[in-house]
Protein backbone atom coordinates (compact mmCIF):
# COMPACT_ATOMS: atom_id res chain seq x y z
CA UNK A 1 65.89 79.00 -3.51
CA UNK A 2 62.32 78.01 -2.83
CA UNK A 3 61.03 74.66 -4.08
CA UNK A 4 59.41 74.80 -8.17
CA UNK A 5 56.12 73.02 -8.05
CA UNK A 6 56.34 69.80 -10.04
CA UNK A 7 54.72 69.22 -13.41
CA UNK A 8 53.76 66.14 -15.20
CA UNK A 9 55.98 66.72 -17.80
CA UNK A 10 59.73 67.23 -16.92
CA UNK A 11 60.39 69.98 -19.22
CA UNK A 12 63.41 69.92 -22.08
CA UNK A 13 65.70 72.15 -19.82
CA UNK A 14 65.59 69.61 -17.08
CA UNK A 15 66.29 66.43 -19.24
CA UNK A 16 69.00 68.78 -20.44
CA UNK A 17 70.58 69.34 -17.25
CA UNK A 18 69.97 65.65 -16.41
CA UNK A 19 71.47 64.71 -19.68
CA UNK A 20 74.69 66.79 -18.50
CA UNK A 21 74.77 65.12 -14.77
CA UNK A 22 74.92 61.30 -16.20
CA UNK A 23 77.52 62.06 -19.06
CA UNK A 24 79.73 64.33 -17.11
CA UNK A 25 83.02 64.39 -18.77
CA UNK A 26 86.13 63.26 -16.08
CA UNK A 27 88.27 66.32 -17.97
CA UNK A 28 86.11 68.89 -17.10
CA UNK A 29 85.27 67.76 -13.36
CA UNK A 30 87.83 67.94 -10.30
CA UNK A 31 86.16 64.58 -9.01
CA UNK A 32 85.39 61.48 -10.57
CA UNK A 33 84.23 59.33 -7.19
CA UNK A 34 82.88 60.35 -3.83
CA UNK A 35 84.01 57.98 -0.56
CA UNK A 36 81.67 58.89 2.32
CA UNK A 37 81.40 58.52 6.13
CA UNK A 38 79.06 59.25 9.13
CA UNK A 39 75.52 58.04 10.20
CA UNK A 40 71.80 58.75 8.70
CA UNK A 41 72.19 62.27 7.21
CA UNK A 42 74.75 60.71 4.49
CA UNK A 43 73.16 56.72 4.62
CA UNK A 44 72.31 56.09 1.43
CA UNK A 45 71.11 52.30 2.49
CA UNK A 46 73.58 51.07 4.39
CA UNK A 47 70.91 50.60 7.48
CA UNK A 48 68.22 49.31 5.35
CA UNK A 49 70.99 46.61 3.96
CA UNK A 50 71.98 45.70 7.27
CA UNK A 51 68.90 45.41 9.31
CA UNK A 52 66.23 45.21 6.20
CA UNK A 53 63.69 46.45 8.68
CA UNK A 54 62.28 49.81 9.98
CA UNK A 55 59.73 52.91 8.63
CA UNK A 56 62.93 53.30 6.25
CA UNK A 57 62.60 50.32 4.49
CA UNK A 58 58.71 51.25 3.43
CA UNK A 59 56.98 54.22 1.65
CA UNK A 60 56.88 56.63 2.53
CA UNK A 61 60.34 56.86 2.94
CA UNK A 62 61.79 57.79 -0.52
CA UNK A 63 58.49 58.91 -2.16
CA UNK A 64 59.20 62.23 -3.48
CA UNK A 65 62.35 61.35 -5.88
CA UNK A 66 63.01 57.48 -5.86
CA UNK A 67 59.19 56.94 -5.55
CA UNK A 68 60.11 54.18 -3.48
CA UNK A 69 62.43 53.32 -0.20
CA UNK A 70 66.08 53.30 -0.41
CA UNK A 71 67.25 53.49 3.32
CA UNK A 72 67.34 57.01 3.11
CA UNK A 73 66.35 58.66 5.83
CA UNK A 74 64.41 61.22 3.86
CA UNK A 75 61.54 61.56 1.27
CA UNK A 76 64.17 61.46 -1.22
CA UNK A 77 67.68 62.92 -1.80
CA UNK A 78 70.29 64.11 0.77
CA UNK A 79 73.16 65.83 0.66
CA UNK A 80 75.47 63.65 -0.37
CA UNK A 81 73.23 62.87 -3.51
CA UNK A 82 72.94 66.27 -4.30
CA UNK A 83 76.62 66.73 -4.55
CA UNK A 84 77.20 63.92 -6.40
CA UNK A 85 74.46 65.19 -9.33
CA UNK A 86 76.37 68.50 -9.16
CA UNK A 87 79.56 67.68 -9.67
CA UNK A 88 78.23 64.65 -12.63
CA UNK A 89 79.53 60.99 -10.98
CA UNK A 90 77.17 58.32 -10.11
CA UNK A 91 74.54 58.33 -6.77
CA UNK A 92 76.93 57.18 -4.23
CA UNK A 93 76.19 53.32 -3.42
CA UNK A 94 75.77 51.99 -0.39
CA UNK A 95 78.79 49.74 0.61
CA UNK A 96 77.06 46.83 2.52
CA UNK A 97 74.55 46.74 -0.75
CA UNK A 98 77.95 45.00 -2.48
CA UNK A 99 79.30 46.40 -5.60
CA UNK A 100 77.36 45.73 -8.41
CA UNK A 101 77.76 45.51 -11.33
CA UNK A 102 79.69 48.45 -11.75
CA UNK A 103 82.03 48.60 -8.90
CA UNK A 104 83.05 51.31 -6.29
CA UNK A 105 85.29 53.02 -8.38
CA UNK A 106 83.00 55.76 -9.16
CA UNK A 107 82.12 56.03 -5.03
CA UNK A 108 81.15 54.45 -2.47
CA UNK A 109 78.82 54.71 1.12
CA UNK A 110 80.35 53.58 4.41
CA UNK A 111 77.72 55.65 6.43
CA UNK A 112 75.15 53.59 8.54
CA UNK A 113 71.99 55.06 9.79
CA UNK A 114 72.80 55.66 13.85
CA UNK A 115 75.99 54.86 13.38
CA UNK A 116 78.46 56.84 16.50
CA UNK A 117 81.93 58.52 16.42
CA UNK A 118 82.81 56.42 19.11
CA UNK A 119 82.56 52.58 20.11
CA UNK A 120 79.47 51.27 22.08
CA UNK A 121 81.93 50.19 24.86
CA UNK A 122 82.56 53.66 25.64
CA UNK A 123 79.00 54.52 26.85
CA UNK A 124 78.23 51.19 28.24
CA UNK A 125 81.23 52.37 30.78
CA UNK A 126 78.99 55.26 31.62
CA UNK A 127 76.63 53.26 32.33
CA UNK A 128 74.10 53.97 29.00
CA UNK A 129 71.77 51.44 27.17
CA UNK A 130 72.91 50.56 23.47
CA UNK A 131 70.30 50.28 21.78
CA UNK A 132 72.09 51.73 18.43
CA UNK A 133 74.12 50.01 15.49
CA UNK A 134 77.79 48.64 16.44
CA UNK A 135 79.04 50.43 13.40
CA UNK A 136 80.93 52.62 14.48
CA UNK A 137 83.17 55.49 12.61
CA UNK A 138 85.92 52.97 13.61
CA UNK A 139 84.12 49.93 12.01
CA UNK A 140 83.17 52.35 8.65
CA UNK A 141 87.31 52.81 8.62
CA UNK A 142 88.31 49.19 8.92
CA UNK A 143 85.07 48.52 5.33
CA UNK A 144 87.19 51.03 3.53
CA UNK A 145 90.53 49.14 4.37
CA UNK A 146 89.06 45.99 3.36
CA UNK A 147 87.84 47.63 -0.51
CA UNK A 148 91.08 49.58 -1.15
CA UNK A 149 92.85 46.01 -3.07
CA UNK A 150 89.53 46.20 -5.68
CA UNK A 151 89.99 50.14 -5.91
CA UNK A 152 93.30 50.17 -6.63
CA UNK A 153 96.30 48.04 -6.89
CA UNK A 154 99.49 50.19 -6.72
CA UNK A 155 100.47 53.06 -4.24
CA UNK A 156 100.26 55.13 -7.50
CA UNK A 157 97.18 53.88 -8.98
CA UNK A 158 95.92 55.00 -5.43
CA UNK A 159 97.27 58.50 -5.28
CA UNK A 160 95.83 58.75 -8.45
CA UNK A 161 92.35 57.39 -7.53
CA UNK A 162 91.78 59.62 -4.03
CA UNK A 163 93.48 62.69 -5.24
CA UNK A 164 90.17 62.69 -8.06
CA UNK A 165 88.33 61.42 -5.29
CA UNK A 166 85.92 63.85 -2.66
CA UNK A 167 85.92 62.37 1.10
CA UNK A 168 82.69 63.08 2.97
CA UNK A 169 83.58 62.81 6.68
CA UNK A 170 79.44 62.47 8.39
CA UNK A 171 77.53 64.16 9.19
CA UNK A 172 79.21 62.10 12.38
CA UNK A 173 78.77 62.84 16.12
CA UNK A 174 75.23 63.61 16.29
CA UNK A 175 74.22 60.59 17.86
CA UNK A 176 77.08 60.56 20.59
CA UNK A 177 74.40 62.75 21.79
CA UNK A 178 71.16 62.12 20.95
CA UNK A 179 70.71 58.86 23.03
CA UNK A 180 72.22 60.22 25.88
CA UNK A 181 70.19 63.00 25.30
CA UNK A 182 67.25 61.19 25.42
CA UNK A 183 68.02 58.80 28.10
CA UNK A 184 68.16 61.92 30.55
CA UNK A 185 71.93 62.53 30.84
CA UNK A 186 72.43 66.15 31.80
CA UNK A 187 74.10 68.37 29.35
CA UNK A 188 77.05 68.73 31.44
CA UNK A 189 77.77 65.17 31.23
CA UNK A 190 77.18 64.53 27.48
CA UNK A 191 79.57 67.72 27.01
CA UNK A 192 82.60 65.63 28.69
CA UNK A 193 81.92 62.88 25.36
CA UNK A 194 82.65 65.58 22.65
CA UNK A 195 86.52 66.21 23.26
CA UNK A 196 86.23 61.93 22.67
CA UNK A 197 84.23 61.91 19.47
CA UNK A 198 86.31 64.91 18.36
CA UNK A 199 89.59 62.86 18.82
CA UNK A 200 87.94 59.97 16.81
CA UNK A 201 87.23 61.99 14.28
CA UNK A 202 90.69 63.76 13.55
CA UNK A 203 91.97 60.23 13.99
CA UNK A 204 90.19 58.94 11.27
CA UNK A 205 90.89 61.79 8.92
CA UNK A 206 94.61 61.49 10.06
CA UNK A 207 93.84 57.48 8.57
CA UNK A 208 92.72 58.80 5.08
CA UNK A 209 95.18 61.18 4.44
CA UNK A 210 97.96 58.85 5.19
CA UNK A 211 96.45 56.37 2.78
CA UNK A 212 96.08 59.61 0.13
CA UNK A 213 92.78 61.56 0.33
CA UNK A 214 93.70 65.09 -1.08
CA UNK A 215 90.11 66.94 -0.45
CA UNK A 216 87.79 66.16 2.24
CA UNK A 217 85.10 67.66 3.40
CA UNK A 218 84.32 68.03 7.19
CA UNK A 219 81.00 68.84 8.10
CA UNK A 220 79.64 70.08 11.64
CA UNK A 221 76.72 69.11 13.44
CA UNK A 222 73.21 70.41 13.64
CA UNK A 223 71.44 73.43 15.39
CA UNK A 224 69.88 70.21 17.15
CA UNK A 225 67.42 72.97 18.83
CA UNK A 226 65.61 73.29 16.06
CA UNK A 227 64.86 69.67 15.38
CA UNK A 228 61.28 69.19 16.19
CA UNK A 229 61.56 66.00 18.30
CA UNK A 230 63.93 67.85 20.63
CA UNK A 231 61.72 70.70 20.28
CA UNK A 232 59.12 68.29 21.60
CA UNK A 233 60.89 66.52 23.94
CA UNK A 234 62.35 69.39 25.91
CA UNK A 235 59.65 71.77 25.70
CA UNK A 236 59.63 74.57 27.96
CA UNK A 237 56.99 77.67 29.15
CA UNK A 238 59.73 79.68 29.81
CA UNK A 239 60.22 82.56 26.37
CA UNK A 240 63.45 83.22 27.40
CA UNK A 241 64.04 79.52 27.05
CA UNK A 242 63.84 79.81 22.71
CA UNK A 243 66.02 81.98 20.65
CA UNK A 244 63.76 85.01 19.63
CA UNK A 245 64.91 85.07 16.71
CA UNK A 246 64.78 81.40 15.15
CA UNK A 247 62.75 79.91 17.95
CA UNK A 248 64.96 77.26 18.44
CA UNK A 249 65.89 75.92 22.34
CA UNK A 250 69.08 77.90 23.10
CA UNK A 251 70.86 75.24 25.05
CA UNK A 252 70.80 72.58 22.94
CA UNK A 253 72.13 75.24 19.96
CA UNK A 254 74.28 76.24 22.49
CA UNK A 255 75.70 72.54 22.55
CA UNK A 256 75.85 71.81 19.07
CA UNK A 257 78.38 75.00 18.52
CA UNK A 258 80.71 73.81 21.47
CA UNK A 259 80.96 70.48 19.29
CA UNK A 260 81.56 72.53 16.48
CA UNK A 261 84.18 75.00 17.94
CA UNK A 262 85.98 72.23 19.19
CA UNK A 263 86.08 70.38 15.99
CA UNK A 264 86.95 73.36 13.99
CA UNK A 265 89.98 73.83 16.30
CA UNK A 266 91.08 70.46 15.61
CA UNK A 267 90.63 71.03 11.74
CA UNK A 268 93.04 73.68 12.36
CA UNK A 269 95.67 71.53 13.86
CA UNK A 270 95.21 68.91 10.75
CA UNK A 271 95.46 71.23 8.21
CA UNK A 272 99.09 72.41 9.63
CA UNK A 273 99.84 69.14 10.10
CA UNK A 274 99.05 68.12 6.44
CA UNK A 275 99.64 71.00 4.40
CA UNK A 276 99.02 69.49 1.31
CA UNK A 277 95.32 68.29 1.83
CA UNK A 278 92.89 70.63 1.61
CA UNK A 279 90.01 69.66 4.81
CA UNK A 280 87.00 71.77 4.54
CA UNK A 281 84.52 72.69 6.94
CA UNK A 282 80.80 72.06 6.10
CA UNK A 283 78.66 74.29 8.34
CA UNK A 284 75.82 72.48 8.59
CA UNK A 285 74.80 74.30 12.08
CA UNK A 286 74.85 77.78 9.90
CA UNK A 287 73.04 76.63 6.78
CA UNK A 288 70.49 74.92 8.52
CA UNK A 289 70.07 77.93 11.02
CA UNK A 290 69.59 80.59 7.80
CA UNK A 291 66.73 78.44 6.92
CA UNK A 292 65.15 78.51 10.25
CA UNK A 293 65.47 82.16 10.58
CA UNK A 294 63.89 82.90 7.17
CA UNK A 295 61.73 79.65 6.31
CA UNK A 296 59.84 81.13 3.55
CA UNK A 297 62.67 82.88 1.56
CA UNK A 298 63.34 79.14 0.71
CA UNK A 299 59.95 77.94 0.42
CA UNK A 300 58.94 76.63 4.00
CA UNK A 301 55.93 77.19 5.00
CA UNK A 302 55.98 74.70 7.86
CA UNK A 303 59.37 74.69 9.22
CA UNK A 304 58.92 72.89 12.75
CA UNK A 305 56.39 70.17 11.86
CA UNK A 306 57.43 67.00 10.84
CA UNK A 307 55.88 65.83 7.29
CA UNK A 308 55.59 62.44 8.38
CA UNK A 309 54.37 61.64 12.05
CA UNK A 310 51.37 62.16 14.28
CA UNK A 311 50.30 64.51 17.08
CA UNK A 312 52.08 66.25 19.69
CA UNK A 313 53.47 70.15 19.01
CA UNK A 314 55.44 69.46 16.74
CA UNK A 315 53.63 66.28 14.41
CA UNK A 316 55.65 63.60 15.76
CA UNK A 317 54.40 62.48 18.92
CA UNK A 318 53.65 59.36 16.54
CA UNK A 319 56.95 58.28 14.35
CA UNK A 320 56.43 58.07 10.54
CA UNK A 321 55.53 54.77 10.01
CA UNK A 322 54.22 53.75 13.50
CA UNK A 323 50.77 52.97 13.96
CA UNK A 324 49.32 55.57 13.12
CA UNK A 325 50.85 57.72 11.53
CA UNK A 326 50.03 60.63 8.49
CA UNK A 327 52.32 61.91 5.47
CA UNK A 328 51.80 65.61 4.61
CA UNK A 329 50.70 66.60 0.56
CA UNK A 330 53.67 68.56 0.36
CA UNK A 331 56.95 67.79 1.68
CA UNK A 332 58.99 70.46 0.00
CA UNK A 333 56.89 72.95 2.20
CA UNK A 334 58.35 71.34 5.24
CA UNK A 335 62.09 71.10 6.64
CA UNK A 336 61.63 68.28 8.71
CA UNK A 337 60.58 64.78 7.31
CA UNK A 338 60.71 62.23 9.92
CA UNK A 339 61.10 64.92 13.22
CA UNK A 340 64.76 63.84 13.36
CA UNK A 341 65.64 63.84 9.41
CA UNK A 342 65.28 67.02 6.51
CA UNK A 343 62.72 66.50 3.65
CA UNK A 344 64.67 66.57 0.56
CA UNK A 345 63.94 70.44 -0.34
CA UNK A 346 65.78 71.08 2.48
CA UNK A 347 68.86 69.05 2.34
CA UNK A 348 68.65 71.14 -1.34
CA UNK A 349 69.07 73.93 0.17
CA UNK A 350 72.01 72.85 2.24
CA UNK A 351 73.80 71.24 -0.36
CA UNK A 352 73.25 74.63 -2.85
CA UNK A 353 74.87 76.57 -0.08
CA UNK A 354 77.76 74.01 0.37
CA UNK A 355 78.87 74.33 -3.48
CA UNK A 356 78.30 78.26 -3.56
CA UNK A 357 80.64 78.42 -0.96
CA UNK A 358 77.98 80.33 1.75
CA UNK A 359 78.80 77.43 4.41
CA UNK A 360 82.47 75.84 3.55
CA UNK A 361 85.71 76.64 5.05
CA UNK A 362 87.81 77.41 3.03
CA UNK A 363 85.69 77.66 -0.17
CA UNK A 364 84.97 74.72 -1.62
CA UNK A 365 86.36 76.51 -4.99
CA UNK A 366 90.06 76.83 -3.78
CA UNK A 367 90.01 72.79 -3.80
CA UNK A 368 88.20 72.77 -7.81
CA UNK A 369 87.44 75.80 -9.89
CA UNK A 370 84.59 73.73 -11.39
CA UNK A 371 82.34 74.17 -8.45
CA UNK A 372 80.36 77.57 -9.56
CA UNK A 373 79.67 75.14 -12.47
CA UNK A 374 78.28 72.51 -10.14
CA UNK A 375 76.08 75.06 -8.10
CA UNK A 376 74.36 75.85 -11.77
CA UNK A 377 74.47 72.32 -12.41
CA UNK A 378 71.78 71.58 -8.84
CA UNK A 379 69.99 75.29 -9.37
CA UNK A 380 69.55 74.04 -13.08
CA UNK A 381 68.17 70.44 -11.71
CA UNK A 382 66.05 71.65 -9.13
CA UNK A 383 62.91 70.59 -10.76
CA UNK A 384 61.77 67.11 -9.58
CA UNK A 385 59.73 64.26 -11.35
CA UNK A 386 56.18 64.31 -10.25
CA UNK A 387 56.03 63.20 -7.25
CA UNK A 388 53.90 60.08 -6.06
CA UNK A 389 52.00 61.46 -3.28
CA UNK A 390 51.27 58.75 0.19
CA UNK A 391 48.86 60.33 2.21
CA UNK A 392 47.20 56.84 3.01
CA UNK A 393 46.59 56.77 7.40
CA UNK A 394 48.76 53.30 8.13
């Protein structure tokens, strides 16, 4: 699973495979459109769209595929692009980009880059300083409401449309935490928000499958104690303090798999609820953590460095794009891009083990037979185009 070195010619079995991804045929796919959710690990320019400022909306954000910025948070392809190259429909467009000239029948991006579960009223009641996007999971909801008429315009031209349809619920949660996190609330008190953002999210699957989403998948959050911000922000003397075996802080692992259990509990309850969707769990805490305790079995040779940053133990003392700031000559050799965000190679990685079914629950093949064909599909693809190197001190 380790990155292939790029050449300056993209060789005939690539253009094959590419050849394959953009004329997918519908009858020989389970999904024709992808409807996603959640904050920067799925934004695929949502934030940059909105705000049209930030490191995001510069190189060298987006050097390594687009070869320019697309208010991804990320060299260049996440997850949620990944799976939509596998399984052969269209790069899922941002939704506040507008529809172009093609619609959103073929998919479409609600998530927003530090966008919450839950509203900004709920921690200015405790007391916490907002200094995050208002749109919220709930506000992501109400966008999709407001495009259903142009998707569809019967209840069975809609049961038709989302039961062909994959819903991406986040990455969403994360960031519940982070700012507290960061703004020195104890982990005792930040665990009191997750039963909250939990609720928020089974309430807003409980939304989709009323209106007719058939599949959806459900990821978890992060082993956030291997992100190398946290890693710099909360570093300790103290061994016994890192997981010998990963080297990741235990306690903020340890809170990232209460989120998890608790949301897997509630994806319990939904699934016996609705019997006739299939919700999958995406372990995103698991595949992340296989890389971090085998880095170079994928390829990573720097696995708690940023790529982009500046000083400090872990490279980002400096944020990419401050003042400041370096890009390394290699991202696929790191996991981390930004300190907060995955390079590319490694949301690869992730996505690969989504499809083969290593990190889904249940298998993502009990909900389409196809998908052993879409794992050879992205291992097929997994050359890039050369990549346009920024190593320029800004």
């Amino acid at each position: 699973m380790a990155s292939s070195t790029s050449h300056p010619l993209i060789p005939l079995s690539l253009l094959l495979a590419l050849l394959f991804l953009s004329n997918a045929d519908p009858t020989t796919t389970c999904y024709t459109s992808i409807l996603s959710f959640g904050d920067s690990i799925a934004d695929t320019g949502n934030f940059l769209n909105y705000t049209n400022w930030g490191p995001e909306a510069r190189l060298p954000y987006g050097e390594t595929y687009f070869h320019h910025p697309t208010g991804r948070f990320s060299d260049g392809r996440i997850i949620i692009d990944f799976i939509a190259q596998a399984i052969g429909v269209p790069l899922v467009p941002p939704y506040l980009a507008g529809p172009g000239d093609h619609g959103f029948r073929r998919g479409a991006n609600f998530a927003v880059g530090g966008a919450t579960a839950l509203e900004n009223d709920y921690f200015r009641a405790r007391g916490l300083n907002v200094r995050w996007t208002e749109y919220s999971l709930g506000t992501q909801i109400e966008w999709f409401k407001q495009l259903l008429p142009s998707l569809c315009s019967s209840d069975s031209e809609c049961q038709g449309l989302f039961s062909s349809s994959l819903f991406f619920m986040g990455e969403i949660g994360g960031n519940d935490y982070n700012e507290p996190l960061i703004q020195g609330r104890t982990v005792d008190e930040i665990r009191t928000f997750v039963p909250d953002v939990i609720s928020v999210i089974s309430s807003t699957l409980k939304v989709l499958i009323e209106l007719g989403a058939k599949t959806l998948v459900v990821p978890g959050n992060f082993a956030i104690g291997c992100v190398p911000l946290y890693l710099m922000l909360f570093q300790s003397p103290a061994s016994e303090y890192y997981d010998p075996q990963t080297g990741c802080i235990k306690w903020l692992n340890e809170f990232s798999e209460y989120h998890n259990r608790l949301l897997l509990d509630e994806l319990d309850k939904l699934r016996h609820l609705y019997p006739n969707a299939t919700i999958i769990y995406a372990d995103y805490y698991k595949a992340l953590l296989s890389i971090y305790r085998s880095p170079r079995e994928f390829g990573f040779e720097k696995p708690f460095d940023a790529c982009c940053g500046g000083g400090g133990p872990n490279n980002c003392a400096i944020q990419c794009g401050d003042p400041g700031f370096t890009v390394c000559s290699d991202p696929s050799k790191y996991v981390s891009w930004d300190g907060s965000h995955l390079t590319e190679a490694a949301y690869r990685a992730i996505a690969l083990g989504l499809l083969q079914g290593s990190y889904t629950t249940p298998s993502m093949s009990r909900a389409c037979p196809h998908i052993e064909q879409y794992a050879a599909n992205l291992r097929n693809a997994s050359s890039r185009p050369p990549v346009q190197t920024y190593s320029a001190v800004l």
